[in-house]
Structures are given as structure tokens and as C-alpha cells.
N, C-alpha and C. Protein backbone atom coordinates (compact mmCIF):
# COMPACT_ATOMS: atom_id res chain seq x y z
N UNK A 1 -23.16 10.91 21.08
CA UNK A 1 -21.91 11.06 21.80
C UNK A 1 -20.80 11.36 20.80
N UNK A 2 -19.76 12.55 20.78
CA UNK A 2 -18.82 12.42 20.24
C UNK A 2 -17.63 12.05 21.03
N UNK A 3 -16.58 11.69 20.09
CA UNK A 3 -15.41 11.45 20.32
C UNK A 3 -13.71 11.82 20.29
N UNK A 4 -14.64 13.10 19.46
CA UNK A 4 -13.86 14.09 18.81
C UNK A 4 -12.55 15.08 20.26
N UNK A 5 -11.26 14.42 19.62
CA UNK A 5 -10.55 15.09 20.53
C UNK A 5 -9.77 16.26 20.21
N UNK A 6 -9.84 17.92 20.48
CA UNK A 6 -9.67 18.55 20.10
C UNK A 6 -7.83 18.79 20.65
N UNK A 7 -7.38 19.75 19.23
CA UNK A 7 -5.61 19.29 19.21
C UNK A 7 -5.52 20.98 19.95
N UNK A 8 -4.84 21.31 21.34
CA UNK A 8 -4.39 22.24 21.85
C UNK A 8 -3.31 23.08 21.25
N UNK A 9 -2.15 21.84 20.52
CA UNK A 9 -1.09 22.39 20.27
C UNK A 9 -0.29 20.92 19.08
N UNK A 10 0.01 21.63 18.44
CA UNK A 10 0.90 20.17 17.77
C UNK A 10 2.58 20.85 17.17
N UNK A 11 3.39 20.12 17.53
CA UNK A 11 5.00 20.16 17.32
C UNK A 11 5.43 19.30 16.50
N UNK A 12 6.06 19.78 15.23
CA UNK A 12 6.68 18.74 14.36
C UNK A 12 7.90 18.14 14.99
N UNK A 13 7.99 17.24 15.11
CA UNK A 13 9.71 16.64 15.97
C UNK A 13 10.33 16.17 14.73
N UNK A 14 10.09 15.66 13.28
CA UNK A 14 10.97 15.45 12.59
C UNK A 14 9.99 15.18 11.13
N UNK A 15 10.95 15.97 10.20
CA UNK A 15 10.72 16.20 8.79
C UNK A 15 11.87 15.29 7.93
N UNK A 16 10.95 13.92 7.26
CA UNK A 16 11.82 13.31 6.51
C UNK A 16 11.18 13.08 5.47
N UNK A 17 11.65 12.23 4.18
CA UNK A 17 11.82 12.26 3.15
C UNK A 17 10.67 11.67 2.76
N UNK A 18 9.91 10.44 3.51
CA UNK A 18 8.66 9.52 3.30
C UNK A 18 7.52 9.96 4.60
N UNK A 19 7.82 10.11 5.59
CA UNK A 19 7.27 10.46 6.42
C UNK A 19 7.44 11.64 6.99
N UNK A 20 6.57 12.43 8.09
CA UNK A 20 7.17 13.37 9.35
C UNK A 20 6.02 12.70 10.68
N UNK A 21 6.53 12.98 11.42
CA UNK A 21 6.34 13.14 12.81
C UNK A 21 6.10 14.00 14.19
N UNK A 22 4.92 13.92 14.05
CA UNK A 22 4.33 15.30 15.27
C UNK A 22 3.55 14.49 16.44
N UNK A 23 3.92 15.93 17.21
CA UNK A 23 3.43 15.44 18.62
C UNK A 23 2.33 16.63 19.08
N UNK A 24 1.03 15.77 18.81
CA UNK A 24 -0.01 17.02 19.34
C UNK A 24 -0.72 16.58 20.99
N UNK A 25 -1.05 17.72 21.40
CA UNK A 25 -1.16 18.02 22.87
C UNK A 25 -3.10 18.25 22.29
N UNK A 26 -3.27 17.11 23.02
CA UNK A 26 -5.09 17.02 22.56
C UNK A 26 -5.99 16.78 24.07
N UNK A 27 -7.28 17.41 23.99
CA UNK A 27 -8.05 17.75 24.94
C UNK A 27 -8.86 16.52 24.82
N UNK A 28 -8.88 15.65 25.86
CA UNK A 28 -9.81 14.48 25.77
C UNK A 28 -10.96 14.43 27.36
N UNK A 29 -11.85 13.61 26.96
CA UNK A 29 -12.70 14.08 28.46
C UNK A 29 -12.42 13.97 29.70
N UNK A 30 -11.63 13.30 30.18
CA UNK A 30 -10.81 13.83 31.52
C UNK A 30 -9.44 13.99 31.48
N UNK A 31 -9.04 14.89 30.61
CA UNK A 31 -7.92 16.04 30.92
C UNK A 31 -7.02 16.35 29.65
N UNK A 32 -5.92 16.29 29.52
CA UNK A 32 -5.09 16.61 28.54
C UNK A 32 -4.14 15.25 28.04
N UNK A 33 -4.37 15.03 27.00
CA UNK A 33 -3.35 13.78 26.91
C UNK A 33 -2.21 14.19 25.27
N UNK A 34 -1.84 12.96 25.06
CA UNK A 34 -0.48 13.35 23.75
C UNK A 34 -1.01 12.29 23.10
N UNK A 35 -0.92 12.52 21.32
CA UNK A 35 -0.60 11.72 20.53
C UNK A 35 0.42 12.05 19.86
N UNK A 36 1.18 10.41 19.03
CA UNK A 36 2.09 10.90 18.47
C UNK A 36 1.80 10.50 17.09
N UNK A 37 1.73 11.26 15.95
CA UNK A 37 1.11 10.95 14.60
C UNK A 37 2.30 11.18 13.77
N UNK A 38 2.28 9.97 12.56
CA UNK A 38 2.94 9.77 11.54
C UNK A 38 2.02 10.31 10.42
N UNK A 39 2.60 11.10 9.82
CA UNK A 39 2.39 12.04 8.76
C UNK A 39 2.61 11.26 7.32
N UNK A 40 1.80 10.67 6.21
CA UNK A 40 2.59 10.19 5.53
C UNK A 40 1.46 10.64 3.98
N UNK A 41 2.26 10.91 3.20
CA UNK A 41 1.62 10.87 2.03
C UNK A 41 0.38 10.19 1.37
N UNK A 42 0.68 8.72 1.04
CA UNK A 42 -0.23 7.81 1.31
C UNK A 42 0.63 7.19 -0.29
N UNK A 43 -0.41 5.94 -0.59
CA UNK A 43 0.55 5.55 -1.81
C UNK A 43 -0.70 4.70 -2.39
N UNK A 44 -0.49 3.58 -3.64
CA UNK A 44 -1.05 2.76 -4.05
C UNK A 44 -0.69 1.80 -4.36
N UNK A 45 -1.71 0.36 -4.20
CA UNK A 45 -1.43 -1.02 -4.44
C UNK A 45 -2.10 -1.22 -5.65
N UNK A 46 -1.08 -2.65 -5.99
CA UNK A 46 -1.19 -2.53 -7.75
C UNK A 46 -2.14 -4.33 -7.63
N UNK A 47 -3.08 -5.12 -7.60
CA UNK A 47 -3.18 -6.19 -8.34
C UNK A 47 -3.44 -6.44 -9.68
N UNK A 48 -2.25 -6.81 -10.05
CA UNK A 48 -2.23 -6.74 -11.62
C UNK A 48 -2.29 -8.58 -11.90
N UNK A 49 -3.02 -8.45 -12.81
CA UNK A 49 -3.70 -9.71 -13.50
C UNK A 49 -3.27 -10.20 -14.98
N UNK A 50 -2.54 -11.03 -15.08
CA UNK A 50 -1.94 -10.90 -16.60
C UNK A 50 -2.85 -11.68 -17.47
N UNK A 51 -2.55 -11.68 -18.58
CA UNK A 51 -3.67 -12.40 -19.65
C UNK A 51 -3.75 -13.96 -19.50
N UNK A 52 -2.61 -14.39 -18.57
CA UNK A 52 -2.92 -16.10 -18.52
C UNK A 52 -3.23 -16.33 -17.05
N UNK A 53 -3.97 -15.09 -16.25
CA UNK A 53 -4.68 -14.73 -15.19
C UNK A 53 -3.73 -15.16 -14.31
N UNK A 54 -2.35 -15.13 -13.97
CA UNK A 54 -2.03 -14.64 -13.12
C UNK A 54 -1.27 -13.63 -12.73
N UNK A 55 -1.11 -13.38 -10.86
CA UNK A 55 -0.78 -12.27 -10.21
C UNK A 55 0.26 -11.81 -10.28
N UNK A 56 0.57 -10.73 -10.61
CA UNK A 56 2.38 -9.82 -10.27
C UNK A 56 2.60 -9.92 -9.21
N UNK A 57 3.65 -10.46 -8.36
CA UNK A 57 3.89 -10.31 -7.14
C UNK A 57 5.27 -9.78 -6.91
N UNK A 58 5.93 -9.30 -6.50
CA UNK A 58 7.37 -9.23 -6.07
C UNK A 58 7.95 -9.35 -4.74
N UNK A 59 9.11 -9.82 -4.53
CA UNK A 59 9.73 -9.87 -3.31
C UNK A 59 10.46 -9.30 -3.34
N UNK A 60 10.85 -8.33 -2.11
CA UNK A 60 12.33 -7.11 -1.83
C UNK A 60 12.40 -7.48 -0.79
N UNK A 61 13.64 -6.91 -0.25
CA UNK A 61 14.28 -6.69 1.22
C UNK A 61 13.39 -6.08 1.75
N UNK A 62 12.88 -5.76 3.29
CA UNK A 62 12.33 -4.42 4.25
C UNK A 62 13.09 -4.39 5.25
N UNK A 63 13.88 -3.17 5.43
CA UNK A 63 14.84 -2.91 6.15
C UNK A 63 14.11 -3.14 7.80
N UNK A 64 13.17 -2.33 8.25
CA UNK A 64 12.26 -2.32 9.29
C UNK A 64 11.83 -3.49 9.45
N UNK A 65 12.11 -4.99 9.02
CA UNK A 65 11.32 -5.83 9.38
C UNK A 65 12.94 -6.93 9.13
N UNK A 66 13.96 -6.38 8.18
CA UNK A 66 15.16 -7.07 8.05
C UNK A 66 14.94 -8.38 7.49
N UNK A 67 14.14 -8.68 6.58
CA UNK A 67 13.73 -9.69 5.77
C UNK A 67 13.40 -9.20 4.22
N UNK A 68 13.33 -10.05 3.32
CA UNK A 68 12.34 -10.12 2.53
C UNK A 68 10.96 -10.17 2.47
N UNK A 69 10.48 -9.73 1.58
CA UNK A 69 8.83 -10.11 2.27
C UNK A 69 7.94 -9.73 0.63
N UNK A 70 6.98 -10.60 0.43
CA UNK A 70 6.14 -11.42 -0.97
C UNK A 70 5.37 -10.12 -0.80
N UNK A 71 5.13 -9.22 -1.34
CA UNK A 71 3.91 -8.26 -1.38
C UNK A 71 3.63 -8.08 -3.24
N UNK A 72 2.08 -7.63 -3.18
CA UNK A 72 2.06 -6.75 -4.27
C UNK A 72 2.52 -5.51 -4.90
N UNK A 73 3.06 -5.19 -5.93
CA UNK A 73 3.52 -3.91 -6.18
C UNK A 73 2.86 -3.06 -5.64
N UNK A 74 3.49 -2.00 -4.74
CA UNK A 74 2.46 -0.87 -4.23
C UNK A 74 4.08 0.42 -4.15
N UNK A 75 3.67 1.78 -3.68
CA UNK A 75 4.46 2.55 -3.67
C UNK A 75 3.41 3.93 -3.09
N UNK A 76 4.88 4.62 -2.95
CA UNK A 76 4.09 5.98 -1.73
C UNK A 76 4.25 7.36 -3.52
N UNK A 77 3.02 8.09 -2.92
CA UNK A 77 2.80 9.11 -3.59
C UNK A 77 4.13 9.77 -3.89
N UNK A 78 3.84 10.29 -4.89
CA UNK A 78 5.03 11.56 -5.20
C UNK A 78 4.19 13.03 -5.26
N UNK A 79 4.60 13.65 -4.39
CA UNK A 79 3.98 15.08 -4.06
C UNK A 79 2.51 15.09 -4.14
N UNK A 80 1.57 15.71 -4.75
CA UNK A 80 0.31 15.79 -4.89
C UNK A 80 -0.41 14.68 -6.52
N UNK A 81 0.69 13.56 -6.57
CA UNK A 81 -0.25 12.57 -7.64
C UNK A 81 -1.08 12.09 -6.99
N UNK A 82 -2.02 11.49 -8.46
CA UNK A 82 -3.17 11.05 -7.92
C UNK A 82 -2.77 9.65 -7.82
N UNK A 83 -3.46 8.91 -6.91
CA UNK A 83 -3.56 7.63 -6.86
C UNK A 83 -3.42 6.21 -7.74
N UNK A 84 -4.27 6.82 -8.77
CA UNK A 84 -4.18 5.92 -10.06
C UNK A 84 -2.90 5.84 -11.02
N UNK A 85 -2.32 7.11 -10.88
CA UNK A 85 -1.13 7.40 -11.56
C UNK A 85 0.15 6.81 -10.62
N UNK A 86 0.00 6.86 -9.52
CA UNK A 86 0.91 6.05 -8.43
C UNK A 86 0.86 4.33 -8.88
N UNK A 87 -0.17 4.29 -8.94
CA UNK A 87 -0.55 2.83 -9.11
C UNK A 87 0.38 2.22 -10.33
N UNK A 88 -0.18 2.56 -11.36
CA UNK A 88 0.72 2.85 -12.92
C UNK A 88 2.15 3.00 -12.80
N UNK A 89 2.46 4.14 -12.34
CA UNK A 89 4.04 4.49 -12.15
C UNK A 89 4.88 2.80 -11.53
N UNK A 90 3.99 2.78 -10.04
CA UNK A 90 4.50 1.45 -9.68
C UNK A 90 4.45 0.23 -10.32
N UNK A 91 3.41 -0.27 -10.88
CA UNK A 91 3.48 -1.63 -11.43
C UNK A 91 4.20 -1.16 -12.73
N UNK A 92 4.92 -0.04 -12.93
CA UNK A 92 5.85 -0.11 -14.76
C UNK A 92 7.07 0.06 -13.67
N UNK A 93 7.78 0.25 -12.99
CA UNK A 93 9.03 0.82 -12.05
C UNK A 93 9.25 -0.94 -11.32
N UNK A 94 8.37 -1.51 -10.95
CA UNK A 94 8.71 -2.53 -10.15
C UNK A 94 8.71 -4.01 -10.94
N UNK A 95 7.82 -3.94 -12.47
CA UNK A 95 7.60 -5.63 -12.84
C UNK A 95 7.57 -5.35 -14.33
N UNK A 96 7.69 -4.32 -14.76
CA UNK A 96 7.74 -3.63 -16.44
C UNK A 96 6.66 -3.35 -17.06
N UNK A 97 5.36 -3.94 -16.41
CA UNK A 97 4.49 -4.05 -17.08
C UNK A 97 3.62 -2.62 -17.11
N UNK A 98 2.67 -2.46 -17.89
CA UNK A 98 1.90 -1.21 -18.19
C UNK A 98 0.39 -1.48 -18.12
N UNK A 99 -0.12 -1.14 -18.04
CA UNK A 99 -1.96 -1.28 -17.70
C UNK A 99 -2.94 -0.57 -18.56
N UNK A 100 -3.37 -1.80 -19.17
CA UNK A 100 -3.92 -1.26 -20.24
C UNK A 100 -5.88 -0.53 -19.41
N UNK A 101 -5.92 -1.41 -18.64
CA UNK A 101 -7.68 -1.34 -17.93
C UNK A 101 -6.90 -0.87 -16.90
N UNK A 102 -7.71 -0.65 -15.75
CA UNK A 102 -7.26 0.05 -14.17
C UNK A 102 -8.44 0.33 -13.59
N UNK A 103 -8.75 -0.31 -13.08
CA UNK A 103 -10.16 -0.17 -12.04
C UNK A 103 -9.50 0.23 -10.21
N UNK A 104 -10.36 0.82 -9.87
CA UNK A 104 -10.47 1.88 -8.29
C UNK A 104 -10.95 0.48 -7.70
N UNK A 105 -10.31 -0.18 -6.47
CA UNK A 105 -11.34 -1.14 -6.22
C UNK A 105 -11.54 -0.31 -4.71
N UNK A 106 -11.07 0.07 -4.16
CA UNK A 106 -11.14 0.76 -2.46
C UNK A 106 -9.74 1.62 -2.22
N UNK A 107 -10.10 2.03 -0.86
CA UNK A 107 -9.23 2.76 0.34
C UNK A 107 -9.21 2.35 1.17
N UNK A 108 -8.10 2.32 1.76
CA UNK A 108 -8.19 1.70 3.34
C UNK A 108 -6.71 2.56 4.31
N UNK A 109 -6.75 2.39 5.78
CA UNK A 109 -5.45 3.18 6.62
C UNK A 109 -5.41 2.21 6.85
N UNK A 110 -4.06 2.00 6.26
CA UNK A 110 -3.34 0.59 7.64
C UNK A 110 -2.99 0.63 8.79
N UNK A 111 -2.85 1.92 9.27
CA UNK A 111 -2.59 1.62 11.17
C UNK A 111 -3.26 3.07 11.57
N UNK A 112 -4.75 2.89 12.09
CA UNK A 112 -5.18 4.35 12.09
C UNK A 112 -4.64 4.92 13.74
N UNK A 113 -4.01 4.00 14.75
CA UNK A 113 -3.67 4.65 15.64
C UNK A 113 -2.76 5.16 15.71
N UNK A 114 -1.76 5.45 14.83
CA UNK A 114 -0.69 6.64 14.84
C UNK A 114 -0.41 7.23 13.57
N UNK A 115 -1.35 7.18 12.14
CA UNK A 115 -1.01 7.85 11.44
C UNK A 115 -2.17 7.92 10.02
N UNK A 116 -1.82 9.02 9.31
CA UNK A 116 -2.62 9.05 8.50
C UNK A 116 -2.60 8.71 7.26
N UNK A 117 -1.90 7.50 7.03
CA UNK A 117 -1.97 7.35 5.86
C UNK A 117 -2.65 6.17 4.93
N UNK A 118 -2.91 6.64 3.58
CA UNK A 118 -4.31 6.17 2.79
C UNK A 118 -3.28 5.17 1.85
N UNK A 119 -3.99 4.28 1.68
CA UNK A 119 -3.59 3.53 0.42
C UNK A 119 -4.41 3.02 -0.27
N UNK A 120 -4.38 3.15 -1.70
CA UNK A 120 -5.72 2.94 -2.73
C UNK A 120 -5.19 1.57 -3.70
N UNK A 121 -6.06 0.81 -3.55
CA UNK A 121 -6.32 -0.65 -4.24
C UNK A 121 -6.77 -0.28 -6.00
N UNK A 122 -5.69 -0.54 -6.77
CA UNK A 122 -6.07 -0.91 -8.00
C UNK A 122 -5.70 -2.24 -8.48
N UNK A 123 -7.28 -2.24 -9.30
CA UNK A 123 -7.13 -3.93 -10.18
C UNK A 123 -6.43 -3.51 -11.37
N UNK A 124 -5.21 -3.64 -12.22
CA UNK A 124 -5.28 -3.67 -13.24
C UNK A 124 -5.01 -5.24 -14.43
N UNK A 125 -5.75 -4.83 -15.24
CA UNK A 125 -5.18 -5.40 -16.20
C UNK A 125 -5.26 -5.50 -17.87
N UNK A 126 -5.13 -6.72 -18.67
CA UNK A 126 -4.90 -6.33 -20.14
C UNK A 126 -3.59 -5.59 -20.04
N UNK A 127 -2.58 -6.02 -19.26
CA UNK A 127 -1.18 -6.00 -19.79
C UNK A 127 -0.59 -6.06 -20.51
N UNK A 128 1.16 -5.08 -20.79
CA UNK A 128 2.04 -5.11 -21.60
C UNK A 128 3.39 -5.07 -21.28
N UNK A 129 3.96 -6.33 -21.60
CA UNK A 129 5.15 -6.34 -20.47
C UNK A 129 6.22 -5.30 -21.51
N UNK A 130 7.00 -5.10 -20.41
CA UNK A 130 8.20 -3.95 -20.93
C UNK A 130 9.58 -4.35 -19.87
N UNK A 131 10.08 -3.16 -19.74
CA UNK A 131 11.52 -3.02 -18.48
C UNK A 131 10.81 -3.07 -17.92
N UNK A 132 11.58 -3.04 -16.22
CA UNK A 132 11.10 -2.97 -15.45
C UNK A 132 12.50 -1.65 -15.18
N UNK A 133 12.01 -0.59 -14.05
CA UNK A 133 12.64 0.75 -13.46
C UNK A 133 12.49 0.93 -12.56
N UNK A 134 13.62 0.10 -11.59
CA UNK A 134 13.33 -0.01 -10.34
C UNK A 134 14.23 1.39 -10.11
N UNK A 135 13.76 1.39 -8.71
CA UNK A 135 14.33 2.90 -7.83
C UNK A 135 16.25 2.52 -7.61
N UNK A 136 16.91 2.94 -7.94
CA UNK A 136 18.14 2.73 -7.48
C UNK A 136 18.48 1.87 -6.35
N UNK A 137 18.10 2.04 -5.43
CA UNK A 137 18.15 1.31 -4.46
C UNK A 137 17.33 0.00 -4.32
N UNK A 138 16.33 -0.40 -4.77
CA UNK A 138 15.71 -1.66 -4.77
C UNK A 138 15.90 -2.76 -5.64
N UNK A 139 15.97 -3.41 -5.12
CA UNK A 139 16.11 -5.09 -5.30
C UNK A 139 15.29 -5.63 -5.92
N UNK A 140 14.51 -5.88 -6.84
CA UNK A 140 12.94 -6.62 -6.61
C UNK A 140 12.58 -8.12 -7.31
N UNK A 141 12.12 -9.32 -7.08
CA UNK A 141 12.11 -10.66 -7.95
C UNK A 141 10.42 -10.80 -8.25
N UNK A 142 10.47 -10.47 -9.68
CA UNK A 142 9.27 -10.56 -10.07
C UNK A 142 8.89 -12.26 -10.11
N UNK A 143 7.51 -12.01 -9.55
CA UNK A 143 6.65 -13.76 -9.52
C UNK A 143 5.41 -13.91 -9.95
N UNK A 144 4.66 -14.92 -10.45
CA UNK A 144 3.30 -15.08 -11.19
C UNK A 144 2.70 -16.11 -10.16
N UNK A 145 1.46 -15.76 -9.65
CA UNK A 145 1.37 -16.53 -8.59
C UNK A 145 -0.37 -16.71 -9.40
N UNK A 146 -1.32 -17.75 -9.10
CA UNK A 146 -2.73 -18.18 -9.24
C UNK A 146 -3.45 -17.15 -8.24
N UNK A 147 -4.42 -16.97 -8.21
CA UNK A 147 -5.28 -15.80 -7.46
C UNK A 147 -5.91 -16.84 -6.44
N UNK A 148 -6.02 -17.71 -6.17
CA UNK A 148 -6.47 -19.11 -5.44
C UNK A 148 -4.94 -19.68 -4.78
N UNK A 149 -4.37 -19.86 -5.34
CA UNK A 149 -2.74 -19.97 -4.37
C UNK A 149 -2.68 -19.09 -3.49
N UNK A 150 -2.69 -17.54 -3.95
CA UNK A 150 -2.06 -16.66 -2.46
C UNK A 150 -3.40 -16.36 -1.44
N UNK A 151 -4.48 -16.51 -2.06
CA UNK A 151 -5.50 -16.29 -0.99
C UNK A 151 -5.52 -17.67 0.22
N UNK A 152 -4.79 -19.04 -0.87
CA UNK A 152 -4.66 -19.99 0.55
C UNK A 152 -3.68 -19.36 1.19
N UNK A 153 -2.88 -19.01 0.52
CA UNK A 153 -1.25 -18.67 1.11
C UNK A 153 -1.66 -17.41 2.57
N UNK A 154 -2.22 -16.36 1.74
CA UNK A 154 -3.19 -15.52 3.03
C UNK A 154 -3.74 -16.18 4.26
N UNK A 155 -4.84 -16.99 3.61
CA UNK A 155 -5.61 -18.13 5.10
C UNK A 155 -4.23 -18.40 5.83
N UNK A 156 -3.57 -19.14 5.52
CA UNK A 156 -2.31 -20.07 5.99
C UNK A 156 -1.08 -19.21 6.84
N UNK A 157 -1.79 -18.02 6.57
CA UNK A 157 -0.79 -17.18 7.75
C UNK A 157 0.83 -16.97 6.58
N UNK A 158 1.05 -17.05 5.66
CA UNK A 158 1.99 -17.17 4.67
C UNK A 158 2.43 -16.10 4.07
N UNK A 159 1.41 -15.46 4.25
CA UNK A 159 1.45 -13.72 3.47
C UNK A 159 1.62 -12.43 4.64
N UNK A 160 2.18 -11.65 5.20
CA UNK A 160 2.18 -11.15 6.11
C UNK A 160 2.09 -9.27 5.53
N UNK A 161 2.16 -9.15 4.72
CA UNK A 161 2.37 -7.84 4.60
C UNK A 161 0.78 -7.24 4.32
N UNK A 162 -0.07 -6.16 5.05
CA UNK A 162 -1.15 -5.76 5.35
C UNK A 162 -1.39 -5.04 4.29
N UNK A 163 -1.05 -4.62 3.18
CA UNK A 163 -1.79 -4.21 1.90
C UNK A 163 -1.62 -5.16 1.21
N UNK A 164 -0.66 -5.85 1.05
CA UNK A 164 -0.83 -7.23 0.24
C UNK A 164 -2.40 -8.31 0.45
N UNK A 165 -2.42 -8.78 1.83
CA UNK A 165 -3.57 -9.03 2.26
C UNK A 165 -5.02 -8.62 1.85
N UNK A 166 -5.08 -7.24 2.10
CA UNK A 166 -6.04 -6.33 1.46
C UNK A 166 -6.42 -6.83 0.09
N UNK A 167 -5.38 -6.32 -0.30
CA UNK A 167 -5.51 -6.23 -1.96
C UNK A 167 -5.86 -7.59 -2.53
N UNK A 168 -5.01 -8.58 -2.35
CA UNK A 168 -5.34 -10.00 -2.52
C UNK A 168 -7.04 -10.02 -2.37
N UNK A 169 -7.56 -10.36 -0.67
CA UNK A 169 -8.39 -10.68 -0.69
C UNK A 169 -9.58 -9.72 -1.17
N UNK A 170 -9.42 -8.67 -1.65
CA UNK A 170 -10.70 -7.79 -1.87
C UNK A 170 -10.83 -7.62 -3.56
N UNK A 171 -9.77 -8.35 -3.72
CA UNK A 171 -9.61 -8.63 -5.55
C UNK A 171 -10.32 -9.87 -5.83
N UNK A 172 -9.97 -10.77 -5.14
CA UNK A 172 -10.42 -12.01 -5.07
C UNK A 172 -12.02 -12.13 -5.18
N UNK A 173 -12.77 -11.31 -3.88
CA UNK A 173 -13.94 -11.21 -3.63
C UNK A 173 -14.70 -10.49 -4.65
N UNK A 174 -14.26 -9.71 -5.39
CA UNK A 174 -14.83 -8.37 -6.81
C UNK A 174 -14.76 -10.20 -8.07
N UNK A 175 -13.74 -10.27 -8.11
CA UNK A 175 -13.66 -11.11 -9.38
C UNK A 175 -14.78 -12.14 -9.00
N UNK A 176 -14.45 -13.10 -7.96
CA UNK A 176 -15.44 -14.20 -7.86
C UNK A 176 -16.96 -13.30 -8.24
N UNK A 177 -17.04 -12.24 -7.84
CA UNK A 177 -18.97 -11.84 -8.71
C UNK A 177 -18.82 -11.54 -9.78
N UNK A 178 -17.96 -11.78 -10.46
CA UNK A 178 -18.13 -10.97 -11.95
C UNK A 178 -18.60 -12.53 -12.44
């Protein structure tokens, strides 16, 4: 059986700076229906591990959610970089530090029902702290957290941001087999 819904027609309704937004007119098995898809680059998450093993974390503002909120360094692509270099760029722009190792741990879409975008999990570490170069506009409070603290903190409903989560627990799970 497929599932495959073929796109009749698709309309960009808006071209912005991190995202765009289209509306395609798709053929599904009884009749014609709409999706509306977020277009997005995609970006990378950083778990960075320092030499007295613990986690980089930072807290910023999120305008869309009007809070602060504890995530791992992560950030959206710049034009056609690669992933790993996103990764890098972010954890030196957000906590100063530089990466000496950098391991691929996965991919994952955080919301595949309206959009396409990828975000890639790197472990790094064997750190070197430096500045930190944040974006003009951001805020950010660098924190050192135990790799066993935020995964309770995760269980405990404490951690809310969905690549943070990710990343936490699928770092967690790689290290405990080593």
C-alpha cells in the first residue's frame, strides 16, 4: 500500500529570513485536500562534554514561547553548510568553546506534520574554551550541568525543548556503551 500523496499545485505565501511557507494542493485517496508546509533549512545540536565531563547548556529568551528556556547549543544552517560545521560555528558563537573531537551521533524532524526540517546531533568534545560570539541579538547564560542531572531533569518533565531532549537522551544512551 502506498501513501504517497501527489502535490497538484504548491504556492509560496511567504518568504522569510529562517523559514518560508507554502501551500500545496495534494491528491489524496478520496479527493483533493491542502497542506500547509514550513520550509526550513534545518540546523545542528551541539552536546558538548567538557574535560571535567560536564554539559554546555545555555539559557535564552524564545520569543514564540515568551520565556526562557535551558536547551543545548543548537542553531539553523547558513545557506548550503554542512551540518558539522553548523554544529562548530554554534557551540564557538553561543559558549566560546571549540571542539577539538566531533562525532555524527543522528538525524531527526522535529515536527514532520508541517515541515521539513532536519536537525543533526553532534557529540563534541576535548574542548577549548575561548569568547563566546553571540548573534547581536541574543542573550545567552552559559551552564555546566552532570549528564545524569539533566537526563533526571528530562524524566521529571523539567526540560521541555525537543532537540534538547533528543540530544540529551541519545548522548546519554551512546556514552553509557562505551
Amino acid at each position: 500500500m502506498s501513501f504517497k500523496e501527489d502535490t497538484i499545485n504548491s504556492e509560496m505565501i511567504y518568504k522569510g529570513a529562517i523559514l518560508n511557507l507554502r501551500k500545496d494542493t495534494v491528491r489524496v485517496k478520496n479527493g483533493i485536500s491542502y497542506r500547509e508546509v514550513v520550509e526550513h533549512n534545518g540546523g545542528a545540536v551541539v552536546v558538548a562534554i567538557t574535560d571535567n565531563n560536564k554539559v554546555l547548556m545555555v539559557n535564552q529568551f524564545r520569543k514564540p514561547l515568551d520565556k526562557e528556556v535551558l536547551e543545548l547549543p543548537a542553531g539553523k544552517r547558513d545557506g548550503d553548510e554542512d551540518p558539522k560545521e553548523t554544529a562548530l560555528r554554534e557551540l564557538k558563537e553561543e559558549t566560546g568553546y571549540t571542539a577539538n573531537t566531533v562525532r555524527y551521533l543522528t538525524k531527526f524532524y522535529p515536527s514532520v506534520g508541517y515541515t521539513d526540517e532536519e536537525l543533526s546531533i553532534y557529540l563534541c568534545t576535548d574542548l577549548t574554551p575561548g569568547e563566546t560570539d553571540f548573534d547581536e541579538s541574543e542573550d545567552i547564560e552559559i551552564f555546566e550541568y552532570d549528564m545524569d542531572l539533566l537526563v533526571g531533569m528530562v524524566l521529571a518533565g523539567k526540560i521541555h525543548d525537543g532537540k534538547t531532549i533528543a540530544g540529551i537522551m541519545i548522548a546519554n544512551e551512546i556514552l553509557k556503551k562505551e
